[in-house]
Protein backbone atom coordinates (compact mmCIF):
# COMPACT_ATOMS: atom_id res chain seq x y z
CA UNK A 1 16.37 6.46 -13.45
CA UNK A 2 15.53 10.24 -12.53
CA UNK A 3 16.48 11.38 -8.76
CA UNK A 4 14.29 13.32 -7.17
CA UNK A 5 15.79 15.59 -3.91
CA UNK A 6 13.75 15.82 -0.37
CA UNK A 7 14.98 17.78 2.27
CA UNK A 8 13.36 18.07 5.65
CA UNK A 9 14.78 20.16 8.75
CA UNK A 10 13.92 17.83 11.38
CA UNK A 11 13.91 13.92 12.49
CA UNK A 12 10.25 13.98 13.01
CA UNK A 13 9.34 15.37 9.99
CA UNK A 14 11.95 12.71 7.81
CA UNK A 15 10.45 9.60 10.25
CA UNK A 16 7.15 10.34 9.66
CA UNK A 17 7.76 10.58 5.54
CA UNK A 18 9.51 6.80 6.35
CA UNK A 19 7.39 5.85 7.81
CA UNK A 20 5.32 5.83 4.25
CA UNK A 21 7.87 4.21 2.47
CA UNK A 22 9.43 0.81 2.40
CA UNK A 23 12.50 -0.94 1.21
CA UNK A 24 14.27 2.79 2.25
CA UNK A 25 18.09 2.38 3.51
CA UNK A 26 20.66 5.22 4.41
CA UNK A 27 23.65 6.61 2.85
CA UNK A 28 26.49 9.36 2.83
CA UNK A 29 25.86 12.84 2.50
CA UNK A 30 28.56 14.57 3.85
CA UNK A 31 27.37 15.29 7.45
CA UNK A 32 23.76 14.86 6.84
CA UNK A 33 21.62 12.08 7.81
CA UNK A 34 20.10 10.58 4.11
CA UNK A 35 17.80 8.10 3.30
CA UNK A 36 17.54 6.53 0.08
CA UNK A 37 14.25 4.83 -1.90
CA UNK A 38 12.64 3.99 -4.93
CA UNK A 39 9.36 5.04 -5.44
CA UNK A 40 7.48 5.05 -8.32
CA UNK A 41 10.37 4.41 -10.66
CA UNK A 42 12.08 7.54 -9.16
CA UNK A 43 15.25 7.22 -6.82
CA UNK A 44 14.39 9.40 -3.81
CA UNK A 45 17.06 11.03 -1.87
CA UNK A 46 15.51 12.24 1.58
CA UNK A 47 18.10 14.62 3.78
CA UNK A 48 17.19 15.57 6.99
CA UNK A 49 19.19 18.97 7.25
CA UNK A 50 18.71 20.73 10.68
CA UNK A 51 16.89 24.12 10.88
CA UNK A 52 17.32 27.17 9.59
CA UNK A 53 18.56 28.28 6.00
CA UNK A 54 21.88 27.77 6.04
CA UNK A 55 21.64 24.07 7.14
CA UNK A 56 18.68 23.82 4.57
CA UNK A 57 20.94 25.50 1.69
CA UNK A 58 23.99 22.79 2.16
CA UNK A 59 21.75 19.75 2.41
CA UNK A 60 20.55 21.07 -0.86
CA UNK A 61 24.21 21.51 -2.60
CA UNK A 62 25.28 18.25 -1.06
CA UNK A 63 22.47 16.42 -2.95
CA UNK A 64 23.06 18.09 -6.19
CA UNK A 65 26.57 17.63 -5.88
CA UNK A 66 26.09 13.36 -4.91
CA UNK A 67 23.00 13.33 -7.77
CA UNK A 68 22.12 16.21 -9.89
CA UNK A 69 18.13 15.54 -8.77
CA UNK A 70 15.93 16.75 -11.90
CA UNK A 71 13.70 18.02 -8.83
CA UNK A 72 14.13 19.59 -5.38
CA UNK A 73 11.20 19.06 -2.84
CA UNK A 74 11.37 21.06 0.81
CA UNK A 75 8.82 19.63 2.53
CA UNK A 76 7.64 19.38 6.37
CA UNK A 77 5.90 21.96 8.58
CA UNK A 78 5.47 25.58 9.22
CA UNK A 79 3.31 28.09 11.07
CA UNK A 80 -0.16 30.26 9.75
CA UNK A 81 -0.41 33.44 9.86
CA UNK A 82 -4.17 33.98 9.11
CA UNK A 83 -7.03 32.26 10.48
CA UNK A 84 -8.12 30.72 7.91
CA UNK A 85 -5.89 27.75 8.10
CA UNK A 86 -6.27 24.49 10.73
CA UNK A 87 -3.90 22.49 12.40
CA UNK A 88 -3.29 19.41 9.82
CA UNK A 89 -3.90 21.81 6.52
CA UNK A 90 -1.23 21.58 4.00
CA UNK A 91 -0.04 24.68 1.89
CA UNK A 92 1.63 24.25 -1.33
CA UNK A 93 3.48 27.35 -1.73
CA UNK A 94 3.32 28.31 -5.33
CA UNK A 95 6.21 31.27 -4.31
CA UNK A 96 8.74 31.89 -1.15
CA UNK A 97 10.77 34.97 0.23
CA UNK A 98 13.04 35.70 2.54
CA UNK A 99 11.91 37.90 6.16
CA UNK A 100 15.07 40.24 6.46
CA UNK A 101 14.54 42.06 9.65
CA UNK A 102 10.81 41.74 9.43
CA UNK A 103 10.38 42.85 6.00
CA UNK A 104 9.26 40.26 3.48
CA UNK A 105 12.10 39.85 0.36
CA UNK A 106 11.06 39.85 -3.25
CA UNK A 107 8.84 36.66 -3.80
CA UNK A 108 10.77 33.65 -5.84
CA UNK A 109 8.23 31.36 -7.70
CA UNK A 110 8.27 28.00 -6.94
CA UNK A 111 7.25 25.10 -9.52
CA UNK A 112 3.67 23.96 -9.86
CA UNK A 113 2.62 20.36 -8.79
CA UNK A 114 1.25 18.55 -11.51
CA UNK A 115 -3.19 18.39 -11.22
CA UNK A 116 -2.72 14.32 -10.72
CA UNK A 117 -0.52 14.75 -7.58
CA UNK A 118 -2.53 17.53 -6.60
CA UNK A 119 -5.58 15.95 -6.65
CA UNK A 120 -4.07 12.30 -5.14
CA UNK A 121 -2.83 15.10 -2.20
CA UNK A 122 -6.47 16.56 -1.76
CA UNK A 123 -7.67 13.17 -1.58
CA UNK A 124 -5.75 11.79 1.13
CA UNK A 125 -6.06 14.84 3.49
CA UNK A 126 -9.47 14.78 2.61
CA UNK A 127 -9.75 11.48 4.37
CA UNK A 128 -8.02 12.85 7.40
CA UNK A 129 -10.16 15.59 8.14
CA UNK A 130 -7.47 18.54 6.79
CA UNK A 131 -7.24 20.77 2.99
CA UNK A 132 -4.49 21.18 0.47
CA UNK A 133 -4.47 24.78 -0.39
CA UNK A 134 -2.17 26.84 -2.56
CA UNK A 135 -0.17 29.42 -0.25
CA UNK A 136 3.30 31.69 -0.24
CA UNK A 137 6.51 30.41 1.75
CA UNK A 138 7.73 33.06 4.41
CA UNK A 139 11.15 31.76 4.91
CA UNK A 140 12.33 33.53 8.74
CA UNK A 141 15.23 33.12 11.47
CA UNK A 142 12.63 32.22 13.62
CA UNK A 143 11.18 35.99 14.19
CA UNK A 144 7.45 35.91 13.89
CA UNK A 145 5.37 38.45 11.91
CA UNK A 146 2.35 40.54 12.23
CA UNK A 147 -0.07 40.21 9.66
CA UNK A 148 -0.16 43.35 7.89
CA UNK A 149 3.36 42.88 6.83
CA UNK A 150 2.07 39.71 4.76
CA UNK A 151 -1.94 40.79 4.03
CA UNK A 152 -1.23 40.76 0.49
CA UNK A 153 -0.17 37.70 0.22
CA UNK A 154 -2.02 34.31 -0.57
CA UNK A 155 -2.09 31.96 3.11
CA UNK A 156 1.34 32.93 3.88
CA UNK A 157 3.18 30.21 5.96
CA UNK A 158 6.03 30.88 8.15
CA UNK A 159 8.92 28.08 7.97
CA UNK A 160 12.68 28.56 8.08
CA UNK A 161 14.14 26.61 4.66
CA UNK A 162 12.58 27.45 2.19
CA UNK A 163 14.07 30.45 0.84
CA UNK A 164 17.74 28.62 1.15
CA UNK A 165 16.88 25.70 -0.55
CA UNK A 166 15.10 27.97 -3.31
CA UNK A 167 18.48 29.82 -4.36
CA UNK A 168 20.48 26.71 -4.91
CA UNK A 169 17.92 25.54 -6.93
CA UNK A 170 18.26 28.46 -9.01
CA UNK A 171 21.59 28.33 -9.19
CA UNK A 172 21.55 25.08 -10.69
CA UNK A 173 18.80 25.36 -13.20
CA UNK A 174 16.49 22.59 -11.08
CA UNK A 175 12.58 23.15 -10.14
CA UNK A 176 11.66 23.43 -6.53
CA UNK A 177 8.95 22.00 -5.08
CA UNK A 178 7.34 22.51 -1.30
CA UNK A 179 4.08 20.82 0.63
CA UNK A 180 3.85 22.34 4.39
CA UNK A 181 1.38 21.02 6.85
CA UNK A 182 0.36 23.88 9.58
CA UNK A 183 1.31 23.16 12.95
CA UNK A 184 0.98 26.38 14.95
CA UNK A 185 -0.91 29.76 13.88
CA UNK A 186 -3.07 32.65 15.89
CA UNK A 187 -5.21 30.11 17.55
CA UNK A 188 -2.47 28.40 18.57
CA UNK A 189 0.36 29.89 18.94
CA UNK A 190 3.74 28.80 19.69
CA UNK A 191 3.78 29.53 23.17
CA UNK A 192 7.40 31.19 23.49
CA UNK A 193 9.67 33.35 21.08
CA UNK A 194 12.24 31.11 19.09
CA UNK A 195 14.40 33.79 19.12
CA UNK A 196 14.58 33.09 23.01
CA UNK A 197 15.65 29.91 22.89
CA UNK A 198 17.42 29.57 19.66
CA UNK A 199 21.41 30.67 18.88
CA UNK A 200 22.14 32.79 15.37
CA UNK A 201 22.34 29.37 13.67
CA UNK A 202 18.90 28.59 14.03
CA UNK A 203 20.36 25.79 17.43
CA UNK A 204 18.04 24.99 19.86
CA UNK A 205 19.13 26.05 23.10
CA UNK A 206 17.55 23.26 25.99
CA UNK A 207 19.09 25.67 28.69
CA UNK A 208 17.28 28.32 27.04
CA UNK A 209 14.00 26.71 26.90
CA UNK A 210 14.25 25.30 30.41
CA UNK A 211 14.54 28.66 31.88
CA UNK A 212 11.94 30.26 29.92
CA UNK A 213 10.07 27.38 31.32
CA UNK A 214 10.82 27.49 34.80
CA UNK A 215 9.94 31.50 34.15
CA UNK A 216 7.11 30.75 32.71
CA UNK A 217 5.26 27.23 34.47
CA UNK A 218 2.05 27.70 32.40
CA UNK A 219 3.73 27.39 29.02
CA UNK A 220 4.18 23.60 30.14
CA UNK A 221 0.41 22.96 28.74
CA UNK A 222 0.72 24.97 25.42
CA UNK A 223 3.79 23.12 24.98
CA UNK A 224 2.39 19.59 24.85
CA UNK A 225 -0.54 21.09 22.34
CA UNK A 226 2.11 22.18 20.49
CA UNK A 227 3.86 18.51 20.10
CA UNK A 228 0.72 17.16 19.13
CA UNK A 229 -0.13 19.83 16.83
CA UNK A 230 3.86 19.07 15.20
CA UNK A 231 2.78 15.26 15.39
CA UNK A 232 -0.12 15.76 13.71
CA UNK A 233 1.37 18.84 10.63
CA UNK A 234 4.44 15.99 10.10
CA UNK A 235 2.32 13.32 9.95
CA UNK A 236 0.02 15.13 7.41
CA UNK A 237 2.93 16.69 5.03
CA UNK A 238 4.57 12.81 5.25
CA UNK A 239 0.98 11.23 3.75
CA UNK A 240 0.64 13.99 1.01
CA UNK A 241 4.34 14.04 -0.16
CA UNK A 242 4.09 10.16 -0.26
CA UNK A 243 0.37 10.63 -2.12
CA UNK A 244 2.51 13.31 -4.64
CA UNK A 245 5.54 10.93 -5.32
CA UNK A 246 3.16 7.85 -5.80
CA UNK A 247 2.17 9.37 -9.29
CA UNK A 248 3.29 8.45 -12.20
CA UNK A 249 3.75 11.92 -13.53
CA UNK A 250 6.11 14.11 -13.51
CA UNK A 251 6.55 16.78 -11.02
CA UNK A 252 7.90 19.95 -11.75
C-alpha cells in the first residue's frame, strides 16, 4: 500500500484535517506529533511540525526516513497578498520560493493535482461559499511583503513551510503537493508584526504578544477576527485535502 506524507505546522490546522477522517490513531515520529490513517487505499501519515521552515523541513525527513511516502502534501493556511482572494479561498500553489530578506528566491515548481481531485476540491468549497484557485507559495520568517515585490506572480500566498518541505522533497526524488486556505490578507490584516512576537525559530513568544497587547488595547478586536478567520482557512484546507485524498487517482 502507497504512503502518502501530510505535514501541517499547527494543532488546529492537523485537528481540523481529523476531524475528516476516521479510524485515525497516532504514532512515533521522532519528536513530532503523527497521526496515522487509511484513506482511500492509501496509508496517510499526518505530522503536525511547528512553524517555520526548519521545523517544516525535519517533519518532512522524519517521514521519509519512517516511510519513503511516494507523495509529500504541505497543507494548512497562509496569508493573501492581493485583493482578489477571500477569507475561506484555497490556493493550490502550482510553484513556491523562499523570501530572503524581502526578496523573493528563484520559484521551485510544485506537482500538479490531478483534474478529479481538483474538481472534487472545487466542489466542496463551492458548497461552502469559498474558490479553489491556482496560486504561488511565498515561503517567509514571518516578515510580510509589499506587493510590488510579488506583482508578477500568480495569487501569491504568504505561509512559512513551504519552501522547507519543497527541498527535501527534491532531495529525495518525491512530488510535493500544497492546498492553502487564506486566513488573513489586505482587508484583513494580521493585526501585529510576527516578527514582534516571534523568536529566530519561528516560537511564539506569549510575553511578546501580551505586551504588544497591553501597548496596543485595540488589537484585542482584530485579534478575535483573526481566530475566526484561522478557524474558518483550517477548516476549509481540512475539507478540500480530505475531498483530494478521497479520489481514487493518483496525485502527483
Amino acid at each position: 500500500m502507497e504512503t502518502i506524507g501530510l505535514i501541517a505546522a499547527m494543532t488546529q490546522e492537523s485537528d481540523a484535517l481529523l476531524r475528516c477522517i476516521e479510524g485515525w490513531k497516532r504514532i512515533a515520529l521522532g519528536s513530532f506529533g503523527c497521526k496515522s490513517f487509511i484513506l482511500s487505499g492509501r496509508t496517510c501519515l499526518l505530522a503536525t511540525s511547528g512553524m517555520g521552515v526548519r521545523r517544516a523541513s525535519e517533519a518532512a525527513r522524519n517521514l521519509v526516513e519512517k516511510s519513503t511516502p511516494r507523495l509529500l502534501i504541505s497543507f494548512g493556511i497562509a496569508g493573501a497578498v492581493e485583493t482578489d482572494l477571500e477569507i475561506g479561498d484555497v490556493v493550490a500553489p502550482e510553484s513556491v520560493c523562499r523570501l530572503d530578506q524581502g526578496v523573493p528566491g528563484p520559484l521551485l515548481p510544485l506537482a500538479p493535482w490531478p483534474v478529479a481531485a481538483w474538481d472534487a476540491v472545487a466542489q466542496v468549497l463551492g458548497r461552502r461559499g469559498a474558490r479553489l484557485l491556482a496560486g504561488t507559495a511565498v515561503t517567509t520568517g514571518g516578515s510580510q511583503v509589499t506587493k510590488n515585490q510579488l506583482r508578477e506572480m500568480s495569487h501569491p500566498i504568504l505561509e512559512m513551510e513551504t519552501a522547507g518541505i519543497a527541498q527535501v522533497a527534491a532531495e529525495n526524488g518525491i512530488p510535493l503537493l500544497s492546498l492553502r486556505a487564506i486566513s488573513d490578507g489586505p482587508r484583513a490584516p494580521i493585526p501585529f508584526d510576527l516578527g514582534e512576537i516571534m523568536d529566530e525559530d519561528a516560537n511564539l513568544q506569549a510575553a511578546r504578544m501580551l505586551m504588544t497587547m497591553l501597548r496596543r488595547p485595540g488589537i484585542v478586536l482584530h485579534f478575535r477576527r483573526l481566530m475566526r478567520n484561522t478557524r474558518i482557512a483550517a477548516d476549509n484546507a481540512a475539507v478540500a485535502l480530505a475531498a483530494a485524498l478521497s479520489q481514487t487517482g493518483r496525485p502527483g
